[in-house]
N, C-alpha and C. Protein backbone atom coordinates (compact mmCIF):
# COMPACT_ATOMS: atom_id res chain seq x y z
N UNK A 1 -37.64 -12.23 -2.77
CA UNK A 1 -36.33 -12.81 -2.99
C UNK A 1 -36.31 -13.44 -4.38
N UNK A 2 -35.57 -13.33 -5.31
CA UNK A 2 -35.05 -14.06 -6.58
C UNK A 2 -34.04 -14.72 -6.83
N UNK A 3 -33.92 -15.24 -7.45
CA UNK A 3 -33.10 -16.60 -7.87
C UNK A 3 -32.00 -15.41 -8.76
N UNK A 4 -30.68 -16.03 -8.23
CA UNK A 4 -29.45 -15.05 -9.55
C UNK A 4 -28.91 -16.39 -9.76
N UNK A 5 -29.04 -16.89 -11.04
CA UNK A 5 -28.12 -17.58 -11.75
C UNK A 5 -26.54 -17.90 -11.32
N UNK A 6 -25.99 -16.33 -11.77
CA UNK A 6 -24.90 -16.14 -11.84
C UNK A 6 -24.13 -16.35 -10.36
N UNK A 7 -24.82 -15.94 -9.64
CA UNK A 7 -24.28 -16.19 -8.66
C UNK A 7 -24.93 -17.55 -7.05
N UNK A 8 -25.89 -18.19 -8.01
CA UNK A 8 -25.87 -19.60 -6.99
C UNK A 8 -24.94 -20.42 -7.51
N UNK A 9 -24.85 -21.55 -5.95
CA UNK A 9 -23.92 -22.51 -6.35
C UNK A 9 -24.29 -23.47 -6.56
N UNK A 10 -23.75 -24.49 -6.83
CA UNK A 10 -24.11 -25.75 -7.69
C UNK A 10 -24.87 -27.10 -6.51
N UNK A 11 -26.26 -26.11 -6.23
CA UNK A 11 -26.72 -27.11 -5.40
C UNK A 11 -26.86 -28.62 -5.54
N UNK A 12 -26.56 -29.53 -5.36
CA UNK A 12 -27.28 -30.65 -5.60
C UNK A 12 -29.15 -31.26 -5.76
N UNK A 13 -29.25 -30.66 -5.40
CA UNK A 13 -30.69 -30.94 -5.30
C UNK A 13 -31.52 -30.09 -6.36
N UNK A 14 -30.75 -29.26 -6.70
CA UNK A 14 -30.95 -28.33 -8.39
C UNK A 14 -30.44 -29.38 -9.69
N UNK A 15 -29.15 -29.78 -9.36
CA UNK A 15 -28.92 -30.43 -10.15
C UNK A 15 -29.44 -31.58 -10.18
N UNK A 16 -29.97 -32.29 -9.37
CA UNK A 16 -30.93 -33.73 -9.82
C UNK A 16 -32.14 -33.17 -9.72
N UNK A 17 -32.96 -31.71 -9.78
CA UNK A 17 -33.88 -31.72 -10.64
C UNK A 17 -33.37 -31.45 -11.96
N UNK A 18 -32.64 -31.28 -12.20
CA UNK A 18 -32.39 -30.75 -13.85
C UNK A 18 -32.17 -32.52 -14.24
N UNK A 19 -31.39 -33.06 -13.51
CA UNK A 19 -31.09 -34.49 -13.98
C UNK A 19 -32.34 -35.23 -14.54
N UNK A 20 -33.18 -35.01 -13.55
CA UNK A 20 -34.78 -35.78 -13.40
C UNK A 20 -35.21 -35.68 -14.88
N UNK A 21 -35.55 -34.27 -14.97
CA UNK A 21 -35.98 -33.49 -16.23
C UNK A 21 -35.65 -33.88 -17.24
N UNK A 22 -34.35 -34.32 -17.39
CA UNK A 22 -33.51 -34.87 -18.40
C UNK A 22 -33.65 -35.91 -19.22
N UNK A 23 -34.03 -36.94 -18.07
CA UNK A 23 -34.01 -38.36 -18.24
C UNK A 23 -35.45 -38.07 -18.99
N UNK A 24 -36.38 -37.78 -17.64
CA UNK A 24 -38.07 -37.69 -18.01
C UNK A 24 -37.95 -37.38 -19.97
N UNK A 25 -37.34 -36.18 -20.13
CA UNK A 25 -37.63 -36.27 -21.32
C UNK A 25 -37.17 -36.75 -22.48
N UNK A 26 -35.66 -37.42 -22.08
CA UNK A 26 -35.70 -38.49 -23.10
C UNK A 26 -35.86 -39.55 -23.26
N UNK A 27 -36.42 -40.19 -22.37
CA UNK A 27 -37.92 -41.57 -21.64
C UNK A 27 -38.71 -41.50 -22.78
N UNK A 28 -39.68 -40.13 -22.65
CA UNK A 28 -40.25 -39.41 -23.50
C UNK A 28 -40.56 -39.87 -25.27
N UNK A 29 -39.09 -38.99 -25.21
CA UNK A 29 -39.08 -39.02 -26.33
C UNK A 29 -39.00 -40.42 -27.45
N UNK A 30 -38.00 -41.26 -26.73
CA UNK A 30 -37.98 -42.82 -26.89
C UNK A 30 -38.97 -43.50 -26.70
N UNK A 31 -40.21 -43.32 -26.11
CA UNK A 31 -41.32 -44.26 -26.35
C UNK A 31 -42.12 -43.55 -27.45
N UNK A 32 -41.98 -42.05 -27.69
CA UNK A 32 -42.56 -41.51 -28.93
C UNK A 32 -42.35 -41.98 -30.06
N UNK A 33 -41.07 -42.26 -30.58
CA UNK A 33 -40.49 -42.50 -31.51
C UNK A 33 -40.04 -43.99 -32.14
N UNK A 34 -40.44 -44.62 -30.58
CA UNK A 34 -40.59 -46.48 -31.05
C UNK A 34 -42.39 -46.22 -30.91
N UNK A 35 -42.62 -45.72 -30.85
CA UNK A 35 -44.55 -45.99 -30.68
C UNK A 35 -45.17 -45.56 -32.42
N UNK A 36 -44.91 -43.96 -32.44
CA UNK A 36 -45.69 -43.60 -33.86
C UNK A 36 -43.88 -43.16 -34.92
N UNK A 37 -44.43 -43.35 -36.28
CA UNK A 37 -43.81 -43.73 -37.00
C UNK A 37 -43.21 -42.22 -37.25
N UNK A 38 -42.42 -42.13 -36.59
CA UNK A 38 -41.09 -40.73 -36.73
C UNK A 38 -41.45 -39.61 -38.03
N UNK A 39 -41.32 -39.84 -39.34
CA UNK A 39 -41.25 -39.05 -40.43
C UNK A 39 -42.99 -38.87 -40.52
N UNK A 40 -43.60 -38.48 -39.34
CA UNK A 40 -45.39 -38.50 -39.21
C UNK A 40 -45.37 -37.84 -38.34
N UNK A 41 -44.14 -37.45 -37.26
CA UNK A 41 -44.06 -36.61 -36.20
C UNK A 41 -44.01 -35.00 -36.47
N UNK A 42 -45.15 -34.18 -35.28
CA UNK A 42 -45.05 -33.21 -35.55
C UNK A 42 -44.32 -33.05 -34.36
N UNK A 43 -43.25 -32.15 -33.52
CA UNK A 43 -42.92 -32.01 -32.51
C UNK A 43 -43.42 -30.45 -31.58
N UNK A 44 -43.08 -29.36 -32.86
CA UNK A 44 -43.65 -28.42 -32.04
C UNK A 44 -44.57 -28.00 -33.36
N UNK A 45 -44.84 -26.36 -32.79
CA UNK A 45 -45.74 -25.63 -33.77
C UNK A 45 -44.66 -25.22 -35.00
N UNK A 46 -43.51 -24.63 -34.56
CA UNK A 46 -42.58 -24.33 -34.96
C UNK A 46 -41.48 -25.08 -36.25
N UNK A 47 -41.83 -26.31 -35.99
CA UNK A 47 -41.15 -27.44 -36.83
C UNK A 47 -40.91 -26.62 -37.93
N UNK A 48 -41.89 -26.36 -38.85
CA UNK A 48 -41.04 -25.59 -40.46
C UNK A 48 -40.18 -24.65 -40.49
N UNK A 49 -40.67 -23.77 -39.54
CA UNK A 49 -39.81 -22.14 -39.48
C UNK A 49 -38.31 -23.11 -39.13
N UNK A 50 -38.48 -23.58 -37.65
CA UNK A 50 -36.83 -24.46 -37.41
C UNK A 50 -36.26 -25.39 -38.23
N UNK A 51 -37.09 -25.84 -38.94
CA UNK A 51 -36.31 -26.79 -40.13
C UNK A 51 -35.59 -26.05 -41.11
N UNK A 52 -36.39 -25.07 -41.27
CA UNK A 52 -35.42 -24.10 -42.63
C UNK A 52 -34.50 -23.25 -42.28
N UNK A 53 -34.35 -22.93 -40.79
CA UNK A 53 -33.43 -21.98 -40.05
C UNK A 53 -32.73 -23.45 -39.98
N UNK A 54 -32.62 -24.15 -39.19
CA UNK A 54 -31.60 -24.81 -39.35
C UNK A 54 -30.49 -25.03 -40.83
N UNK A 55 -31.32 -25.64 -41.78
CA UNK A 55 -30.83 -26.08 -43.19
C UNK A 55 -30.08 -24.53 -44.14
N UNK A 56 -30.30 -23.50 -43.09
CA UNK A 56 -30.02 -22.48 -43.74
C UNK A 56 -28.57 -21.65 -42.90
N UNK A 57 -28.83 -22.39 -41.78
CA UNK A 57 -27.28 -21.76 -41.05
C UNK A 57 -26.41 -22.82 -40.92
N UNK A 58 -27.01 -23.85 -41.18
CA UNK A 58 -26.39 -25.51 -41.04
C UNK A 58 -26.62 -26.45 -42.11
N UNK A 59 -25.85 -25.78 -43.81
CA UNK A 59 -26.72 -26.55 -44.59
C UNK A 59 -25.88 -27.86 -44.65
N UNK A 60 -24.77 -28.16 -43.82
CA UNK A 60 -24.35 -29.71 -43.59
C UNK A 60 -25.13 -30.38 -42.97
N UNK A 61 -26.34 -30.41 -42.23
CA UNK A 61 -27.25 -31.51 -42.03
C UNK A 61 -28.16 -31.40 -43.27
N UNK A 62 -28.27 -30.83 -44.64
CA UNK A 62 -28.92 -31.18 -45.33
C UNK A 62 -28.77 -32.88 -46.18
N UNK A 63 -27.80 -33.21 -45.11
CA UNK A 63 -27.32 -34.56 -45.56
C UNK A 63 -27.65 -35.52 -44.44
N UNK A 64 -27.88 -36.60 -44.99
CA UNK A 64 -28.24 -37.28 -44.13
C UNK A 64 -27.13 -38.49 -43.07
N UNK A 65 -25.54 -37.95 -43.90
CA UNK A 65 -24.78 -38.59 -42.88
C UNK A 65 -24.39 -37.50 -41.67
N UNK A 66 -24.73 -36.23 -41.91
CA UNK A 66 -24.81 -35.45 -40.66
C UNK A 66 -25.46 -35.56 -39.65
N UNK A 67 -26.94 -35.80 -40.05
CA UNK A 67 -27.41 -36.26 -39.20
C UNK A 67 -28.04 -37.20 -38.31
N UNK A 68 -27.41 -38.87 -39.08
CA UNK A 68 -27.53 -39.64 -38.49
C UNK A 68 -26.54 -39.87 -37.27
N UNK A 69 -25.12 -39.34 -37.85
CA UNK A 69 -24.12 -39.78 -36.58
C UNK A 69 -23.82 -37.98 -36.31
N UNK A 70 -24.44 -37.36 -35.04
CA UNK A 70 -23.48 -35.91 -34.58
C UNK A 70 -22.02 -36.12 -34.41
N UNK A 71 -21.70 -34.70 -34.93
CA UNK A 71 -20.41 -34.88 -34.60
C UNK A 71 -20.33 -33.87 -33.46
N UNK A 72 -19.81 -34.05 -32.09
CA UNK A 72 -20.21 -33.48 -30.97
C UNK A 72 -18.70 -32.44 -30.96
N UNK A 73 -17.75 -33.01 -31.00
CA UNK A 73 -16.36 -32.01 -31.28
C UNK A 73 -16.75 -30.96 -32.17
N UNK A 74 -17.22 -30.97 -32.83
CA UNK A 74 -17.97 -30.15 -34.15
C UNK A 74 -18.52 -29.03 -33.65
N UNK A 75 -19.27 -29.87 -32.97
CA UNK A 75 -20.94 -28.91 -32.37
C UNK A 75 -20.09 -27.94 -31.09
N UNK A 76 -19.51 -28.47 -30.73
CA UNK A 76 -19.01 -27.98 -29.61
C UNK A 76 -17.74 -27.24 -29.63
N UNK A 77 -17.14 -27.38 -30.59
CA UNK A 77 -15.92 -26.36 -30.95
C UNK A 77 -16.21 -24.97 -30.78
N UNK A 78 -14.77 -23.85 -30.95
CA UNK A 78 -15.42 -22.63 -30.61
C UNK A 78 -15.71 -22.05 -31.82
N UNK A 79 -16.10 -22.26 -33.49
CA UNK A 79 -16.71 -22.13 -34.16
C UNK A 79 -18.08 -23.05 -34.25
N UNK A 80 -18.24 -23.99 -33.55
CA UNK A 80 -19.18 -24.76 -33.90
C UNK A 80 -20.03 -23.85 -32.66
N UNK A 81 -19.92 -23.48 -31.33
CA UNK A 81 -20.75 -23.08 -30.59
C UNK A 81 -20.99 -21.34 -30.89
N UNK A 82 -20.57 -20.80 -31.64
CA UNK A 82 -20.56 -19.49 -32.06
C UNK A 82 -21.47 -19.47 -32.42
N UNK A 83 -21.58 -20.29 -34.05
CA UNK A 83 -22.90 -20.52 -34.93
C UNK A 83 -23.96 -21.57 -34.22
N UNK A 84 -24.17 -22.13 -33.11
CA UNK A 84 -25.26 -22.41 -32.44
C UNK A 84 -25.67 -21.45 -31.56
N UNK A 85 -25.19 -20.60 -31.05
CA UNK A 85 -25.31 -19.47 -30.14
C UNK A 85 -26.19 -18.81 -30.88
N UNK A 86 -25.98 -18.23 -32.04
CA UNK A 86 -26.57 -17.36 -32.59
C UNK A 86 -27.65 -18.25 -33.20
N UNK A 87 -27.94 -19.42 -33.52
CA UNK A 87 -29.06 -19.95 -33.73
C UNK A 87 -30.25 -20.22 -32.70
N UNK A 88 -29.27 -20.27 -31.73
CA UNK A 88 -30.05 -20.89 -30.29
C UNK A 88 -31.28 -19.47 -29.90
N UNK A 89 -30.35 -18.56 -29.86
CA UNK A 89 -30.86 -16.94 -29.03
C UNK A 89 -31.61 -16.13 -30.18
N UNK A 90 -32.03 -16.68 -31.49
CA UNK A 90 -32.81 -16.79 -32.27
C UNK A 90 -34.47 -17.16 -32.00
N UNK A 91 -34.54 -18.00 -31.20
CA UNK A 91 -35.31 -18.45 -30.28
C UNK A 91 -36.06 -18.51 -28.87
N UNK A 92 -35.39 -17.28 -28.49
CA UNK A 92 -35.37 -16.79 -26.97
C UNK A 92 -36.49 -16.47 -26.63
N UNK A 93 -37.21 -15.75 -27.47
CA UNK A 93 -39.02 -15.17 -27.43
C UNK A 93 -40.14 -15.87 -28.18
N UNK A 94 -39.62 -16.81 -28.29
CA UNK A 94 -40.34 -17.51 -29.34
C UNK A 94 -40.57 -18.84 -28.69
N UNK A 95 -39.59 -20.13 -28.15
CA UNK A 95 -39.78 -21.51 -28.01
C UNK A 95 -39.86 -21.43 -26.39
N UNK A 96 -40.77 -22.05 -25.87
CA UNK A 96 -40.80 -22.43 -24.46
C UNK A 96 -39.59 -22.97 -24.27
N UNK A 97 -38.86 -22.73 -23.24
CA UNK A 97 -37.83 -23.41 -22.59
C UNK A 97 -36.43 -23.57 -23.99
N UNK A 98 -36.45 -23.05 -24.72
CA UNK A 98 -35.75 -22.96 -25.70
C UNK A 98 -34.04 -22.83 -25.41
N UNK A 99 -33.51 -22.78 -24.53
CA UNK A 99 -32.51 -23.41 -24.03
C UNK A 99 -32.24 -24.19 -22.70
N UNK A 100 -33.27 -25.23 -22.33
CA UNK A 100 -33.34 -26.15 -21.47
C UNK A 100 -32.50 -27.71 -21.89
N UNK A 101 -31.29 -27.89 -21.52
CA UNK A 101 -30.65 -28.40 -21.48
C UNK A 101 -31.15 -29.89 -21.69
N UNK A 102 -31.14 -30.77 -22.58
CA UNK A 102 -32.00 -31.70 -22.83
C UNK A 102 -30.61 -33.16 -23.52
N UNK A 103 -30.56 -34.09 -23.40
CA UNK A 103 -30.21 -34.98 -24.19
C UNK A 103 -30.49 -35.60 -25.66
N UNK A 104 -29.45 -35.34 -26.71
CA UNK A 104 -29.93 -36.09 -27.90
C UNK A 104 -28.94 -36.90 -28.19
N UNK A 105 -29.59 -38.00 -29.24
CA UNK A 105 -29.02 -39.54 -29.31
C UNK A 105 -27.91 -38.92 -30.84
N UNK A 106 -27.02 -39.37 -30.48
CA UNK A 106 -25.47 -39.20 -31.40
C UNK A 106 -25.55 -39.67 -32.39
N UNK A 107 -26.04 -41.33 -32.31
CA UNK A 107 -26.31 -42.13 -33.27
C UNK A 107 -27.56 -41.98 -33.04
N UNK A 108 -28.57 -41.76 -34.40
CA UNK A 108 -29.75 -41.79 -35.00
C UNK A 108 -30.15 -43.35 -35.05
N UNK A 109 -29.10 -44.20 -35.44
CA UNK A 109 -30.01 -45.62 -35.72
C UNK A 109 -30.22 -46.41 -34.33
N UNK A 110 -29.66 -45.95 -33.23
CA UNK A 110 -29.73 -46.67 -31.86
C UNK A 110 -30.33 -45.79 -30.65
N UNK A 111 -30.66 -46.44 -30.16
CA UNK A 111 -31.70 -45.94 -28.88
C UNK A 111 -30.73 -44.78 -27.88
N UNK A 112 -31.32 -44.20 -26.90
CA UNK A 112 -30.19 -43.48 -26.21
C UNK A 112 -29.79 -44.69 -24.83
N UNK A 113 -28.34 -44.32 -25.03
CA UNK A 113 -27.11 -45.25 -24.20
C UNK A 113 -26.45 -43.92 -24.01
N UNK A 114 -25.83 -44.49 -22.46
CA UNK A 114 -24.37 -43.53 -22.03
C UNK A 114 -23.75 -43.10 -22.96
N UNK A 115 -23.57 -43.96 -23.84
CA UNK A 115 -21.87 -44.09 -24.93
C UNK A 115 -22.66 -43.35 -26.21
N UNK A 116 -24.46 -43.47 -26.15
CA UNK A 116 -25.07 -42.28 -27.03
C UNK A 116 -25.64 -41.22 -26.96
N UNK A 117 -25.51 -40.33 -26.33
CA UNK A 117 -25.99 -39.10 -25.99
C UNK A 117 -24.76 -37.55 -26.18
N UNK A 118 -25.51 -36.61 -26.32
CA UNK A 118 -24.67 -35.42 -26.45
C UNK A 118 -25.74 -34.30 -25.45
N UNK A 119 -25.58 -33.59 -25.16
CA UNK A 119 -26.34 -32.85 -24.17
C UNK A 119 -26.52 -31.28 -24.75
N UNK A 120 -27.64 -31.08 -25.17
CA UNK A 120 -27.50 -29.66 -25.99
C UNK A 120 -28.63 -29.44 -25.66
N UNK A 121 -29.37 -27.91 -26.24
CA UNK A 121 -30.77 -27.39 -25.76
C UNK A 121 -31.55 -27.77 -26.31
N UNK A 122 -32.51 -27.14 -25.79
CA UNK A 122 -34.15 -27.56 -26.25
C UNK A 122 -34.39 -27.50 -28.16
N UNK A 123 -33.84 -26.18 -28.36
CA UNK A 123 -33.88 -26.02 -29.88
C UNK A 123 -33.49 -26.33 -30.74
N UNK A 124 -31.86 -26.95 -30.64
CA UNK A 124 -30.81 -28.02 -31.06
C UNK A 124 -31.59 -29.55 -31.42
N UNK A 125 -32.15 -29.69 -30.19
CA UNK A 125 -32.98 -30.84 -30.10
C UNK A 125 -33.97 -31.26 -31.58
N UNK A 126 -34.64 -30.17 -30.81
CA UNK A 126 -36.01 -29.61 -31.65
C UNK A 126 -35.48 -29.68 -33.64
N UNK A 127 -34.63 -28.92 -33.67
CA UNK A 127 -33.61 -28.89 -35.13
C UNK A 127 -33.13 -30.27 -35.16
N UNK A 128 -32.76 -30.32 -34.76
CA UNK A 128 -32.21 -32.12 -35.57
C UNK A 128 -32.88 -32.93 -35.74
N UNK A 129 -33.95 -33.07 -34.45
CA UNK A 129 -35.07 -34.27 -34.62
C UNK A 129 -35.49 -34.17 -35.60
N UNK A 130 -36.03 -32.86 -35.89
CA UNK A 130 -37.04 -32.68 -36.92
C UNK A 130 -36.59 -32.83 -38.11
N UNK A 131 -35.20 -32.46 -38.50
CA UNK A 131 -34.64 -32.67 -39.25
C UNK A 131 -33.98 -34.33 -39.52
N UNK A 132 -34.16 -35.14 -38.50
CA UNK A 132 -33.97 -36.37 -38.71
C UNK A 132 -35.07 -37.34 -39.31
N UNK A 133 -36.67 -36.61 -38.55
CA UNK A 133 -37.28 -37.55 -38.80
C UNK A 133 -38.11 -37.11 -39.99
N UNK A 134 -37.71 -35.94 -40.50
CA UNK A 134 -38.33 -35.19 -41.84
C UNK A 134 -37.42 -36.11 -43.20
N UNK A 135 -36.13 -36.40 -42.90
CA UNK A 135 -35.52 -36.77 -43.43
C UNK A 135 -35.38 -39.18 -43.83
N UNK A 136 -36.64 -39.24 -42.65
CA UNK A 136 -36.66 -40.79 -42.38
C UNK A 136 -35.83 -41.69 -41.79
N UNK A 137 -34.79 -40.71 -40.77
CA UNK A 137 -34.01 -41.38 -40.46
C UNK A 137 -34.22 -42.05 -39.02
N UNK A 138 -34.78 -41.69 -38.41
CA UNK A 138 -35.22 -42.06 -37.41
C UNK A 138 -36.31 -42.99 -37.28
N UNK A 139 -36.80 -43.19 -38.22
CA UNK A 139 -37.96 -44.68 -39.27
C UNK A 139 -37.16 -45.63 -38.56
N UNK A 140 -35.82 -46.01 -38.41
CA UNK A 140 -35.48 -47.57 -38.41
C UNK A 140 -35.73 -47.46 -36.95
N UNK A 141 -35.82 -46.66 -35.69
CA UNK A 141 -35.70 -47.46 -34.86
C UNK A 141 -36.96 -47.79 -34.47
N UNK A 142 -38.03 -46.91 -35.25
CA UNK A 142 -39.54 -47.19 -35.07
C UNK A 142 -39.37 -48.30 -35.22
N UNK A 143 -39.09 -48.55 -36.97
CA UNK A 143 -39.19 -50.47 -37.60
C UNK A 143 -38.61 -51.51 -36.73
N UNK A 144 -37.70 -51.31 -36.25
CA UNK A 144 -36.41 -51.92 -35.36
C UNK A 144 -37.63 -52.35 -33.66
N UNK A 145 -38.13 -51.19 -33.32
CA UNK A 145 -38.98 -51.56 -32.18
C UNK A 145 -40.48 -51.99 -32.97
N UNK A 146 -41.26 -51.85 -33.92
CA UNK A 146 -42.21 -52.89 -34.00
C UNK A 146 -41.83 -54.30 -34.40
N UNK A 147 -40.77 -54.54 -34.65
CA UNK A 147 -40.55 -55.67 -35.16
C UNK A 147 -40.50 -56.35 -34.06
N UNK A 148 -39.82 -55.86 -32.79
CA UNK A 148 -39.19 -56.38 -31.46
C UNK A 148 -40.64 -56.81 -31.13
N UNK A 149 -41.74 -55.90 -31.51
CA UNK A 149 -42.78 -56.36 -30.71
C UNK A 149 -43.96 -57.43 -31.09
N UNK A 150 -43.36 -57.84 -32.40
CA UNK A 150 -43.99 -58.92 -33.07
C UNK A 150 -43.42 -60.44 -33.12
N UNK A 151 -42.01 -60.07 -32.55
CA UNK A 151 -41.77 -61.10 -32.21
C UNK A 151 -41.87 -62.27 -30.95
């Protein structure tokens, strides 16, 4: 027996494992990133190849007000999801779990909150982080949490 996508329904108990998953990994990722100092982070193997595919189909995050605040209307428009589609499925044979539905923080200078999150894939993820913390932007909330812890 196999699993069809297309045609299960929206179990609950599917969906709070995907929920679980969710959280787990941006728990994760937030004690990574207040623990070791962000622009020192390697995330995957992949980091360079995705940094330059990104900056090359998306050279508006070559700025750094792109990618401190997402713009999620943007990302999500039906030109904005066209050109992530085709970035995303770029990735299909290549990144584990490479479209696993994951949470990233909107605002770069603040921790993830309800009012901060956008919900995109694994590779999206993977592309911005890297591109955030290649870029030092993600440094303040490291600084921001050692400071918390010296006080």
């Amino acid at each position: 027996m196999s699993f069809d996508p297309e045609t299960a329904g929206n179990a609950a108990e599917i969906e709070m494992q995907f929920a679980v998953k969710t959280v787990e990994h941006l728990e994760a990722y937030e004690k990574l990133i207040t623990s070791i100092q962000p622009s020192k982070l390697k995330l995957t193997q992949m980091d360079d190849e995705i940094h330059a595919h990104l900056l090359e189909e998306f050279p508006e995050f070559k700025f750094d007000d792109a990618l401190r605040d997402l713009d999620e209307d943007k990302m999500k428009s039906k030109d904005g999801k066209e050109r992530w589609r085709k970035f995303i499925m770029h990735y299909e044979k290549t990144l584990t779990d490479y479209n696993f539905a994951v949470l990233i923080r909107k605002d770069a200078g603040r921790l993830y909150a309800e009012d901060n999150t956008v919900l995109v894939t694994r590779v999206q993820f993977v592309a911005l982080e890297v591109a955030r913390n290649r870029a030092g932007i993600n440094d303040k909330v490291w600084a921001e949490a050692q400071a918390a812890k010296k006080a």
